[in-house]
N, C-alpha and C. Protein backbone atom coordinates (compact mmCIF):
# COMPACT_ATOMS: atom_id res chain seq x y z
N UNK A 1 20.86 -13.08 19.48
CA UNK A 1 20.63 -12.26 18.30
C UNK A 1 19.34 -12.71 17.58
N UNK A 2 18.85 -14.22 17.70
CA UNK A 2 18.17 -14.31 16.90
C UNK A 2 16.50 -13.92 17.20
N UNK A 3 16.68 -13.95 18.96
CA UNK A 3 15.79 -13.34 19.42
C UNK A 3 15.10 -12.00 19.39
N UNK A 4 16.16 -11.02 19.06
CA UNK A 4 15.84 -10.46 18.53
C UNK A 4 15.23 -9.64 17.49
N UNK A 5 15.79 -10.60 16.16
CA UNK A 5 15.14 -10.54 14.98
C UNK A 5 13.86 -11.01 14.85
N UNK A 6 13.51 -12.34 15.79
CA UNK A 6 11.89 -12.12 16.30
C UNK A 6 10.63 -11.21 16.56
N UNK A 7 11.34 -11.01 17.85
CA UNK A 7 10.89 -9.62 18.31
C UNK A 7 10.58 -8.75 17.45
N UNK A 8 11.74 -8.37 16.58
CA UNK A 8 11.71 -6.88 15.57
C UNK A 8 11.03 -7.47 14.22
N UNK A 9 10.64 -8.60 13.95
CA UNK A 9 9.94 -9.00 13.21
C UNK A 9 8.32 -8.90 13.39
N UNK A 10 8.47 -9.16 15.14
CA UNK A 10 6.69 -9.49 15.11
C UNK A 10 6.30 -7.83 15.06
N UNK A 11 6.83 -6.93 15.81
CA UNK A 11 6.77 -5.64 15.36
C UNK A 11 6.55 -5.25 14.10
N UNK A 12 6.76 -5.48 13.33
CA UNK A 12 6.58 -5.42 11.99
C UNK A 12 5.48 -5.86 11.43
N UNK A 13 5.28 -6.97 11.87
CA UNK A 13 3.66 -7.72 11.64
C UNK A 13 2.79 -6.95 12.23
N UNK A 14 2.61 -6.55 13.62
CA UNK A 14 2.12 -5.95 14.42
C UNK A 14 1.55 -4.33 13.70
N UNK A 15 2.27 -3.85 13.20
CA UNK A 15 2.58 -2.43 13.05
C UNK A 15 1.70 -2.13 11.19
N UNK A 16 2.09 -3.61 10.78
CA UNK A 16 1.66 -3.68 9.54
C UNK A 16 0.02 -3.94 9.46
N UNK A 17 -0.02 -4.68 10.60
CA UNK A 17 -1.31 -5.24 10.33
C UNK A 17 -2.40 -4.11 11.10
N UNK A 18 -2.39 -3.03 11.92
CA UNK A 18 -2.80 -2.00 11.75
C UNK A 18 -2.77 -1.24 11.01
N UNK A 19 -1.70 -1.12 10.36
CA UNK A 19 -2.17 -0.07 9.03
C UNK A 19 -2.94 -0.21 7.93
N UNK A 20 -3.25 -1.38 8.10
CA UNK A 20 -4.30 -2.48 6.90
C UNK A 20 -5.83 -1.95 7.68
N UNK A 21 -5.33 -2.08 8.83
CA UNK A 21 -6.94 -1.33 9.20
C UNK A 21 -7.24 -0.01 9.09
N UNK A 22 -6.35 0.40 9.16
CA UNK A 22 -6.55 2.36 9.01
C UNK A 22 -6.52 2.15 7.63
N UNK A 23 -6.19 1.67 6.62
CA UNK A 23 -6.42 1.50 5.07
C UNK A 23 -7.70 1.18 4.65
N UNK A 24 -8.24 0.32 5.38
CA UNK A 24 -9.63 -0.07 5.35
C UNK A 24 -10.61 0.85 5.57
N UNK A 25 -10.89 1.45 6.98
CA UNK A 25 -11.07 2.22 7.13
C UNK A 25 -11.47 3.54 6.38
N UNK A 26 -10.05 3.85 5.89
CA UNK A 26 -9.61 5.61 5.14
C UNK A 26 -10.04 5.89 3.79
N UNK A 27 -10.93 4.14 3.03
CA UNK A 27 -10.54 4.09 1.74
C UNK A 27 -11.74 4.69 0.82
N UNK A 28 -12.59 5.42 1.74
CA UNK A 28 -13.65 6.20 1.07
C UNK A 28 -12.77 7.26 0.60
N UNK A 29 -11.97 8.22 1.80
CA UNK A 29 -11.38 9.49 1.39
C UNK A 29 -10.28 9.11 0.49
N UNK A 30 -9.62 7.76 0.54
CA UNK A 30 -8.11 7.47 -0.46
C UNK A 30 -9.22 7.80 -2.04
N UNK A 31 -10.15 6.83 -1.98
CA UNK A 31 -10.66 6.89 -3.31
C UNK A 31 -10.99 8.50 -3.80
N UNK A 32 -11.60 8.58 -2.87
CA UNK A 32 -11.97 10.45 -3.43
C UNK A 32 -10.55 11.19 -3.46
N UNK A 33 -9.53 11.46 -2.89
CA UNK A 33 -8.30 11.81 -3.32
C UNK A 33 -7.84 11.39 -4.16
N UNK A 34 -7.78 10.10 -4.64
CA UNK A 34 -7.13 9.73 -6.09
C UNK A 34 -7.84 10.23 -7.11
N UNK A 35 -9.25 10.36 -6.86
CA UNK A 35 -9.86 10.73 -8.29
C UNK A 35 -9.87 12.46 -8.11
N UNK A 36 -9.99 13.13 -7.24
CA UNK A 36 -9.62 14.52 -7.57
C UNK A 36 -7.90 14.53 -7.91
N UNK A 37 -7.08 14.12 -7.61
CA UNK A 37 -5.83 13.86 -7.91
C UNK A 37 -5.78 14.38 -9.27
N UNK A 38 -6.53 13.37 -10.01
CA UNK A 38 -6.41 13.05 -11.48
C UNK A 38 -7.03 14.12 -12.23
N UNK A 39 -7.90 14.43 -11.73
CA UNK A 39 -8.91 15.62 -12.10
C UNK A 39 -8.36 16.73 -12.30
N UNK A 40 -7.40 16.87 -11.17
CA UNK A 40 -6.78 18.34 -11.22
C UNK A 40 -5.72 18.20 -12.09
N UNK A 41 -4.63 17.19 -12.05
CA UNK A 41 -3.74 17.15 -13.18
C UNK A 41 -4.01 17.00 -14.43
N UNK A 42 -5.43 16.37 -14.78
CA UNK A 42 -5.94 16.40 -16.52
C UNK A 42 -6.71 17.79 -16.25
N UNK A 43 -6.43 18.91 -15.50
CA UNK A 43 -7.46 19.80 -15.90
C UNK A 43 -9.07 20.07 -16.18
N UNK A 44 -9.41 19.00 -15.49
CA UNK A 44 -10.42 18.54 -15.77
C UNK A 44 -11.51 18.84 -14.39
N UNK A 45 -12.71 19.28 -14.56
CA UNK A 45 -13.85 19.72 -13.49
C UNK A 45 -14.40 17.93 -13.02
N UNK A 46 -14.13 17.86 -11.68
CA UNK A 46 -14.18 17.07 -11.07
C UNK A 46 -15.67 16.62 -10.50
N UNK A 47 -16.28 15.46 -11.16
CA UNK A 47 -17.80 15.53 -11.13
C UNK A 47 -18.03 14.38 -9.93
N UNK A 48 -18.11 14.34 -8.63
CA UNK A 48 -18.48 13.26 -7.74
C UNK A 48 -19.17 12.24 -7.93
N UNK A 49 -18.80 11.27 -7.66
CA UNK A 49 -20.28 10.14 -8.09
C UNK A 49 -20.23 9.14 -6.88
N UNK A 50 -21.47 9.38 -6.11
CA UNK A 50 -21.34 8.20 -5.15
C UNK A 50 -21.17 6.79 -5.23
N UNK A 51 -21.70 6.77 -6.47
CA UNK A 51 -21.96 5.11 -6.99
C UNK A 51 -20.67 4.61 -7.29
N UNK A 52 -19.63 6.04 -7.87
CA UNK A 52 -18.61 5.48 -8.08
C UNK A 52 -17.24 5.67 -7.22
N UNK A 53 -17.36 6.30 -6.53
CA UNK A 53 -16.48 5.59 -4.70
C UNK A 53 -16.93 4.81 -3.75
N UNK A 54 -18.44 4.41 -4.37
CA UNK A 54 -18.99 3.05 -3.45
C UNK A 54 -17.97 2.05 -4.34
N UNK A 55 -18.21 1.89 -5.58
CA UNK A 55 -17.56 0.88 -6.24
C UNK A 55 -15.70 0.79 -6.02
N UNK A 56 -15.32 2.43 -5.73
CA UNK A 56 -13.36 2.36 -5.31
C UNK A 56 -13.81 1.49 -3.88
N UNK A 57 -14.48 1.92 -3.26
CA UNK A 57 -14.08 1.80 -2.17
C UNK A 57 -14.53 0.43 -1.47
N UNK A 58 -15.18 -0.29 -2.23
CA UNK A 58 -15.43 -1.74 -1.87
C UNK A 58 -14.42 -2.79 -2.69
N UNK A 59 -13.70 -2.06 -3.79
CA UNK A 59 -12.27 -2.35 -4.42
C UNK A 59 -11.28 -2.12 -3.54
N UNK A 60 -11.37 -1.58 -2.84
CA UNK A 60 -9.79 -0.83 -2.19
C UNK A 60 -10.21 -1.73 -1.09
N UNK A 61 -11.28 -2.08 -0.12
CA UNK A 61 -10.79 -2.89 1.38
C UNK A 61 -11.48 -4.04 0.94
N UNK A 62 -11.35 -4.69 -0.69
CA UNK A 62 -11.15 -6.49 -1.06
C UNK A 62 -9.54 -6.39 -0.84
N UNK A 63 -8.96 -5.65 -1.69
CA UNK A 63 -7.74 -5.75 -2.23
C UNK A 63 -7.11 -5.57 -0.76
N UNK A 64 -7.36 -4.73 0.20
CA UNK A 64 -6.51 -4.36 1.17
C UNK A 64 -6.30 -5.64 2.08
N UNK A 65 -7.86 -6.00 2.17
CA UNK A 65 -7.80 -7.58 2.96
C UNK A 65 -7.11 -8.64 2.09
N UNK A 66 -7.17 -8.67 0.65
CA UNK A 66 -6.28 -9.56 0.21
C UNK A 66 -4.33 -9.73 0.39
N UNK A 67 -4.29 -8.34 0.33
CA UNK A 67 -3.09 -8.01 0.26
C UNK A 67 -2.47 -8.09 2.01
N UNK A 68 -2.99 -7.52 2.96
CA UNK A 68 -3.13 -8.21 3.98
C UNK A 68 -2.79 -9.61 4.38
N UNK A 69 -3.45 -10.78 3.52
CA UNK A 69 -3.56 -11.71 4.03
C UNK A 69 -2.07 -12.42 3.37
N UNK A 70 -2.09 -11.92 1.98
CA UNK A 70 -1.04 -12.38 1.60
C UNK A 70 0.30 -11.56 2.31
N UNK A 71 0.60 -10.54 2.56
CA UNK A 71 1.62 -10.33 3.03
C UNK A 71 1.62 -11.15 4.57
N UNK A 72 0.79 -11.41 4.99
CA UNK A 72 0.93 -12.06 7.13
C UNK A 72 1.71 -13.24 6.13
N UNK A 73 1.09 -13.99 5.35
CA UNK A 73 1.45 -15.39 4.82
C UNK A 73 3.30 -15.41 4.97
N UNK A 74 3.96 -14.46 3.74
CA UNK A 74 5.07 -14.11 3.97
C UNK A 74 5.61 -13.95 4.78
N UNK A 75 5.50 -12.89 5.89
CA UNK A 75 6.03 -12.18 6.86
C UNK A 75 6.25 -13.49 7.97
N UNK A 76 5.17 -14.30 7.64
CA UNK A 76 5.30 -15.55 8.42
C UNK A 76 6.10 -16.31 7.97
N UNK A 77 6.52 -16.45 6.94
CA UNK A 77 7.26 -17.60 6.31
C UNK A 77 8.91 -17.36 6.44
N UNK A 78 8.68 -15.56 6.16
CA UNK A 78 10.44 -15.10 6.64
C UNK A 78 10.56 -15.00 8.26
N UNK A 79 9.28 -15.01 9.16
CA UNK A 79 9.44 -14.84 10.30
C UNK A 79 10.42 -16.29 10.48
N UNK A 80 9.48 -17.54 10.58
CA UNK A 80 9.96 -18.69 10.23
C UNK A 80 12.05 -18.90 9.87
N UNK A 81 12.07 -18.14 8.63
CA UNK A 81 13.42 -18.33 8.06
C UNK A 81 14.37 -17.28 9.43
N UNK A 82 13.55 -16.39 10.04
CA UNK A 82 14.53 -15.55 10.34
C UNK A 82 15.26 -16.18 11.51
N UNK A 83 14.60 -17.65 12.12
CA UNK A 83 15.29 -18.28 13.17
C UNK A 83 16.68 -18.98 12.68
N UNK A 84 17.22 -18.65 11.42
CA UNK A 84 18.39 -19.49 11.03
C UNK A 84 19.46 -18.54 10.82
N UNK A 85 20.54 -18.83 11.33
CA UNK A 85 21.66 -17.94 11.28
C UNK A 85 21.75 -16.96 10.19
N UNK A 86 22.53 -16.08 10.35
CA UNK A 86 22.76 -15.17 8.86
C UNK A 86 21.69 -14.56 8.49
N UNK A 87 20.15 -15.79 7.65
CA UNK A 87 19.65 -15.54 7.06
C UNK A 87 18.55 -14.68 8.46
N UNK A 88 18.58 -14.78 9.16
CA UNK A 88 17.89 -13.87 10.36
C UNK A 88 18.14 -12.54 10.21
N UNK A 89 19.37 -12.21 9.87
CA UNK A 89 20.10 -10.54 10.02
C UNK A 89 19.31 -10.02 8.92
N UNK A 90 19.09 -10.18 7.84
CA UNK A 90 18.58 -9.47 6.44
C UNK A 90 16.74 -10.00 6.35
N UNK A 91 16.33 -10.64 7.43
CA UNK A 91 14.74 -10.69 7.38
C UNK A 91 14.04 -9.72 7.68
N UNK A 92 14.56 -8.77 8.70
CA UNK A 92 13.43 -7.33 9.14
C UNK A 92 13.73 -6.55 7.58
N UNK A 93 14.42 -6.54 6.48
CA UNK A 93 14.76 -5.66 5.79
C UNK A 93 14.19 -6.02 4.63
N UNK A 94 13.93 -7.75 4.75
CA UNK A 94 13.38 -8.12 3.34
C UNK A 94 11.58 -8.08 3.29
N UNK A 95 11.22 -8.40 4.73
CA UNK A 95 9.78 -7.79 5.31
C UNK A 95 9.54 -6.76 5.11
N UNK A 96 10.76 -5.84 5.33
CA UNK A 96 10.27 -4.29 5.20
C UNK A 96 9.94 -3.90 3.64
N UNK A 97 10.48 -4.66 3.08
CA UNK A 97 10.12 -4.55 1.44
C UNK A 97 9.01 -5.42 0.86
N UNK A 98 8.44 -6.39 1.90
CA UNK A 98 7.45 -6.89 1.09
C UNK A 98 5.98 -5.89 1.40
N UNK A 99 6.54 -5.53 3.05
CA UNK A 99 5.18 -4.70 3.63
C UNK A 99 5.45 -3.54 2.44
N UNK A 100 6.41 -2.64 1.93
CA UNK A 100 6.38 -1.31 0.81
C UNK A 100 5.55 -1.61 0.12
N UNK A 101 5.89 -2.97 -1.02
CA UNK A 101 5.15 -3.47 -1.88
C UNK A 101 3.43 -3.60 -1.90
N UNK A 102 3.16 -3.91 -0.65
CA UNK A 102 1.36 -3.94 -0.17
C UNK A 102 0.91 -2.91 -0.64
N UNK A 103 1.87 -2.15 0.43
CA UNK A 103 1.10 -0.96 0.79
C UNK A 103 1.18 0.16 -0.43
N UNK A 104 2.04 0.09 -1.29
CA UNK A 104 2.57 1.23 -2.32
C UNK A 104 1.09 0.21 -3.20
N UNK A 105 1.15 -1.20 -3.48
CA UNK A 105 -0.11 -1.67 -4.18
C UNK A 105 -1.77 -1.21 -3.56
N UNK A 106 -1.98 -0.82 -2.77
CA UNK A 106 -3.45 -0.38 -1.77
C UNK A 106 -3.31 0.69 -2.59
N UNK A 107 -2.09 1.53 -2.92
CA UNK A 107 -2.72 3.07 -3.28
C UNK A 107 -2.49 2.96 -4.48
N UNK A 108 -1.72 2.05 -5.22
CA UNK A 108 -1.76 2.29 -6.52
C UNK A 108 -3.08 1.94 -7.36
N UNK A 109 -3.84 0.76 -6.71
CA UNK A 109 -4.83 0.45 -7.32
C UNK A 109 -6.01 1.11 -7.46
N UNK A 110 -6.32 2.39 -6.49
CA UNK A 110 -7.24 3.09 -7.04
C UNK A 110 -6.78 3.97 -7.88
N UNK A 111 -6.38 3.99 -9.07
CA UNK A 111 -5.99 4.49 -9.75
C UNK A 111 -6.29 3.80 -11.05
N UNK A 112 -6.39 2.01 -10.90
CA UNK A 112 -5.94 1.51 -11.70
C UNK A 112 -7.80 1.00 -11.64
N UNK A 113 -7.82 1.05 -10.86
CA UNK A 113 -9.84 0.91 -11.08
C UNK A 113 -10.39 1.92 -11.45
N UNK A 114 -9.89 2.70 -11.14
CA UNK A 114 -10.76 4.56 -11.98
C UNK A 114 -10.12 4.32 -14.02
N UNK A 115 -9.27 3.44 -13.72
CA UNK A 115 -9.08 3.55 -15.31
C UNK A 115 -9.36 2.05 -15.96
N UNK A 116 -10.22 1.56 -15.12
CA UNK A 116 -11.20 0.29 -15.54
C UNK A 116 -10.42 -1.19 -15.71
N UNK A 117 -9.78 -0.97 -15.30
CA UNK A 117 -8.68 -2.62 -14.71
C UNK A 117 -9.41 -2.76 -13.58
N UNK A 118 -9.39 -4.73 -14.22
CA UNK A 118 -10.01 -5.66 -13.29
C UNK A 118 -9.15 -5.97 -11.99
N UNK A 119 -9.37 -6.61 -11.42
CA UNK A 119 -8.76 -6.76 -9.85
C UNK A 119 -7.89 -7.48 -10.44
N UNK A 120 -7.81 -8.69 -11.14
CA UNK A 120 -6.82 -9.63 -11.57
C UNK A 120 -5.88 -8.10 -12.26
N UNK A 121 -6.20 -7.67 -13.55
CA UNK A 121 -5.76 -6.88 -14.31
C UNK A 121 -4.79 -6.30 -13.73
N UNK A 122 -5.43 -5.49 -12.24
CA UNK A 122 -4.58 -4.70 -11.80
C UNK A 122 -3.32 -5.23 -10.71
N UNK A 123 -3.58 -6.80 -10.32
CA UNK A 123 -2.38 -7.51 -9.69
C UNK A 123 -1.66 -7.58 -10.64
N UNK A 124 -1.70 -7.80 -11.81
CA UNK A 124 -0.29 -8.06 -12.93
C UNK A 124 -0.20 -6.94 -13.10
N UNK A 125 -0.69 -5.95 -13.70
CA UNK A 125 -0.07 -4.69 -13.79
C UNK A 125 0.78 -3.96 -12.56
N UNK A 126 0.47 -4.35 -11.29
CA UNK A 126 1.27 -3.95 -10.37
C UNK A 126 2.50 -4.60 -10.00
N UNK A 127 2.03 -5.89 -10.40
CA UNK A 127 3.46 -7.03 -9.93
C UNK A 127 4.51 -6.89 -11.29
N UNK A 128 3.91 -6.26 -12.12
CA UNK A 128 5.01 -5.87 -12.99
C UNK A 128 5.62 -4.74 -13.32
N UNK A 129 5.00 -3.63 -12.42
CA UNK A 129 5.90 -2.28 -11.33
C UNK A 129 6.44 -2.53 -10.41
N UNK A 130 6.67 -3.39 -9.97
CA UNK A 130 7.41 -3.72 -8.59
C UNK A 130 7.83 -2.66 -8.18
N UNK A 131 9.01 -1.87 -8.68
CA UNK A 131 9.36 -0.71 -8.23
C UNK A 131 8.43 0.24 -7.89
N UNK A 132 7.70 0.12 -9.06
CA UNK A 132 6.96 1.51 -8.53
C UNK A 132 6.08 1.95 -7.24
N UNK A 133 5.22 0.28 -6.87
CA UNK A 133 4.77 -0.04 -5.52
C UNK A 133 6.04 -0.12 -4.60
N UNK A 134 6.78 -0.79 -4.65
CA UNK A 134 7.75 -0.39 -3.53
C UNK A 134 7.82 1.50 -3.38
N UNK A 135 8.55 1.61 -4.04
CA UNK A 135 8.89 3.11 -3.99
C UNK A 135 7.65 3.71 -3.17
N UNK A 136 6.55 3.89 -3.57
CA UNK A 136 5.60 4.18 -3.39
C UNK A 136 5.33 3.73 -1.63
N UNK A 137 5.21 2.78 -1.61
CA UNK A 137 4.95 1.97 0.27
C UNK A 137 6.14 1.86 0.66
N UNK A 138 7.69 2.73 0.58
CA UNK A 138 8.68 3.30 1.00
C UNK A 138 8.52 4.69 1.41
N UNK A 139 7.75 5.37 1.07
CA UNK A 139 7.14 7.22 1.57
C UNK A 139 6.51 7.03 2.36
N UNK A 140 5.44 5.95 2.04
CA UNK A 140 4.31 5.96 3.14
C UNK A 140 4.73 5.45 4.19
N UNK A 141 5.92 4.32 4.53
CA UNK A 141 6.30 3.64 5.62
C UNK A 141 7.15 4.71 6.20
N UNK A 142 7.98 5.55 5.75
CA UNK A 142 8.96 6.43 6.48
C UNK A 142 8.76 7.43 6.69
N UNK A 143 7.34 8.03 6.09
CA UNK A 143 6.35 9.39 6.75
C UNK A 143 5.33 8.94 8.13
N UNK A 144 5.43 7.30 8.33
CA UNK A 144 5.24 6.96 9.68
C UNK A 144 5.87 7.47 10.88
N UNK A 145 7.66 7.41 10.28
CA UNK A 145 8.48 7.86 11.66
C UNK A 145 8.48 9.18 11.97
N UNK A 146 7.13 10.10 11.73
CA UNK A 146 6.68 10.98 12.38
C UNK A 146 6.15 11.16 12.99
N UNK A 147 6.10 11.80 14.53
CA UNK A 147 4.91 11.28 14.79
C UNK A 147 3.95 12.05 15.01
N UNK A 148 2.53 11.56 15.12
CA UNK A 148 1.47 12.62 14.79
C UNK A 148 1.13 12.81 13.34
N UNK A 149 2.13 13.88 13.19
CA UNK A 149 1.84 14.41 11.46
C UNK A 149 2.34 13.11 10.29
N UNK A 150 2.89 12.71 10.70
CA UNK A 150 3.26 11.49 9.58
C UNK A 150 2.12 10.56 9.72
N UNK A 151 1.65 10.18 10.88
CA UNK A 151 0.40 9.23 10.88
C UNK A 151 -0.65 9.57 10.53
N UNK A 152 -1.10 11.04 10.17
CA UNK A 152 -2.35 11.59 9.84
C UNK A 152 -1.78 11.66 8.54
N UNK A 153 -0.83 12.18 8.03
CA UNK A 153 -1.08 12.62 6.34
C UNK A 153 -0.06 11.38 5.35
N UNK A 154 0.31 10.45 6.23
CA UNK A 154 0.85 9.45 5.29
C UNK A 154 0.53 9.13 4.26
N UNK A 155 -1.07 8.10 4.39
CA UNK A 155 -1.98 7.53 3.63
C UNK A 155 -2.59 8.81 2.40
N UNK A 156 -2.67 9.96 2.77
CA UNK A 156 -3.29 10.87 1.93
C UNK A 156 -2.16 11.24 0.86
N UNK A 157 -0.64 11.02 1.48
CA UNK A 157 0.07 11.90 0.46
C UNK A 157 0.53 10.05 -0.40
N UNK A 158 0.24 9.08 -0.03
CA UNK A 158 0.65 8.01 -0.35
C UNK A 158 0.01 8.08 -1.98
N UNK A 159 -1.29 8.22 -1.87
CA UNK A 159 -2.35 7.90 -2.59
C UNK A 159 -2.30 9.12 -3.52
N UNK A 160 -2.14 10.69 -3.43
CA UNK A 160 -1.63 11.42 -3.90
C UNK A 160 0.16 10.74 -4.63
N UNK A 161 0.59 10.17 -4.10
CA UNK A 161 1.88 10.03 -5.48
C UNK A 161 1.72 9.30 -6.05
N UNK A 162 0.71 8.00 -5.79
CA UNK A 162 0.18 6.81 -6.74
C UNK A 162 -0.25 7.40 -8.15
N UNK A 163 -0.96 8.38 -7.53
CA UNK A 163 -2.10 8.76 -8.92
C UNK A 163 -1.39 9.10 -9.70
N UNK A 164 0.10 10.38 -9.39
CA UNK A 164 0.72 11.07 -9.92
C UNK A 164 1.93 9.99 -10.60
N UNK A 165 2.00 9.54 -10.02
CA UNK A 165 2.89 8.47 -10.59
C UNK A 165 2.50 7.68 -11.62
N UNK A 166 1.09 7.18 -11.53
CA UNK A 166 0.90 6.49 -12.56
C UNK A 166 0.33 7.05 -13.74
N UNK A 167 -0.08 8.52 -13.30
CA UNK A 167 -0.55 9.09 -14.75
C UNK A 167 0.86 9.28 -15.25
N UNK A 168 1.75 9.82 -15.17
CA UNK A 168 2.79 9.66 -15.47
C UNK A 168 3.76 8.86 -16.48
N UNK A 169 3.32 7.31 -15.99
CA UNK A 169 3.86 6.24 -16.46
C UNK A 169 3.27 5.48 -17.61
N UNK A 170 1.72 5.86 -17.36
CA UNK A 170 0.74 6.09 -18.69
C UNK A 170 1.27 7.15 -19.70
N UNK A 171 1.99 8.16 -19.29
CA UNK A 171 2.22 9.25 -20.55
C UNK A 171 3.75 8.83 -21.29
């Protein structure tokens, strides 16, 4: 059994740590979707600025590689725990909630840089939504088990409920 939870662990690492690259990657268009996001829900005529999705978007793949690095750290540490009885059975599930947390944080933060929070700023402000990043990198992880269409429009509708969510939580 416990071999298993290995296995279905490194999968998880595996699976996670590509999507950190397609995050990297995607985070010109995440940034420009979050800020038309916002645009359209304040009613507001949406004015492009290169200078300023150069600036999301060299925010979004620090944070992605940070967040990255810190979640392998974890995932390693419960990989680690998951070789001990019991506590093995509930490790793919407690991984699966730290990877939500990343990933619901990657999209929440362009949101939280378009409204001028510092990188520090915006780790406490997120680590003190917990929920809301989970919740959030819970859509995006289970619009994966589609396939095809869940892997193309995950990240877009991810970043689309961040924005919406957090203007929201601002009102």
């Amino acid at each position: 059994m416990g071999e298993i939870m290995v296995r279905l662990t490194l999968v998880f690492l595996y699976f996670s740590l590509f999507k950190y690259i397609f995050l990297i990657i995607g985070s010109p268009l995440f940034a420009y979707l979050s800020e038309r996001t916002e645009a359209i829900i304040e009613g507001k005529d949406f004015v492009f600025s290169w200078k300023q999705l150069w600036k999301d978007m060299i925010r979004g793949i620090r944070l992605a590689i940070r967040n990255s690095l810190w979640q392998t750290v974890y995932i390693l540490s419960l990989l680690i725990l998951s070789l001990f009885p019991v506590v093995g059975w509930i490790t793919p599930v407690i991984i699966l909630f730290v990877e939500c947390y990343y990933y619901g944080f990657s999209m929440l933060d362009y949101s939280c840089e378009r409204h001028k929070l510092s990188a520090q700023e915006s780790i406490e402000f997120i680590g003190k939504h917990k929920g809301l990043s989970i919740g959030n990198g819970i859509v995006f992880y289970l619009m994966h088990l589609l396939p095809f269409l869940g892997w193309a429009v995950a990240p877009a509708y991810a970043v689309v409920a961040a924005t919406i969510s957090l203007y929201h939580q601002e009102k």
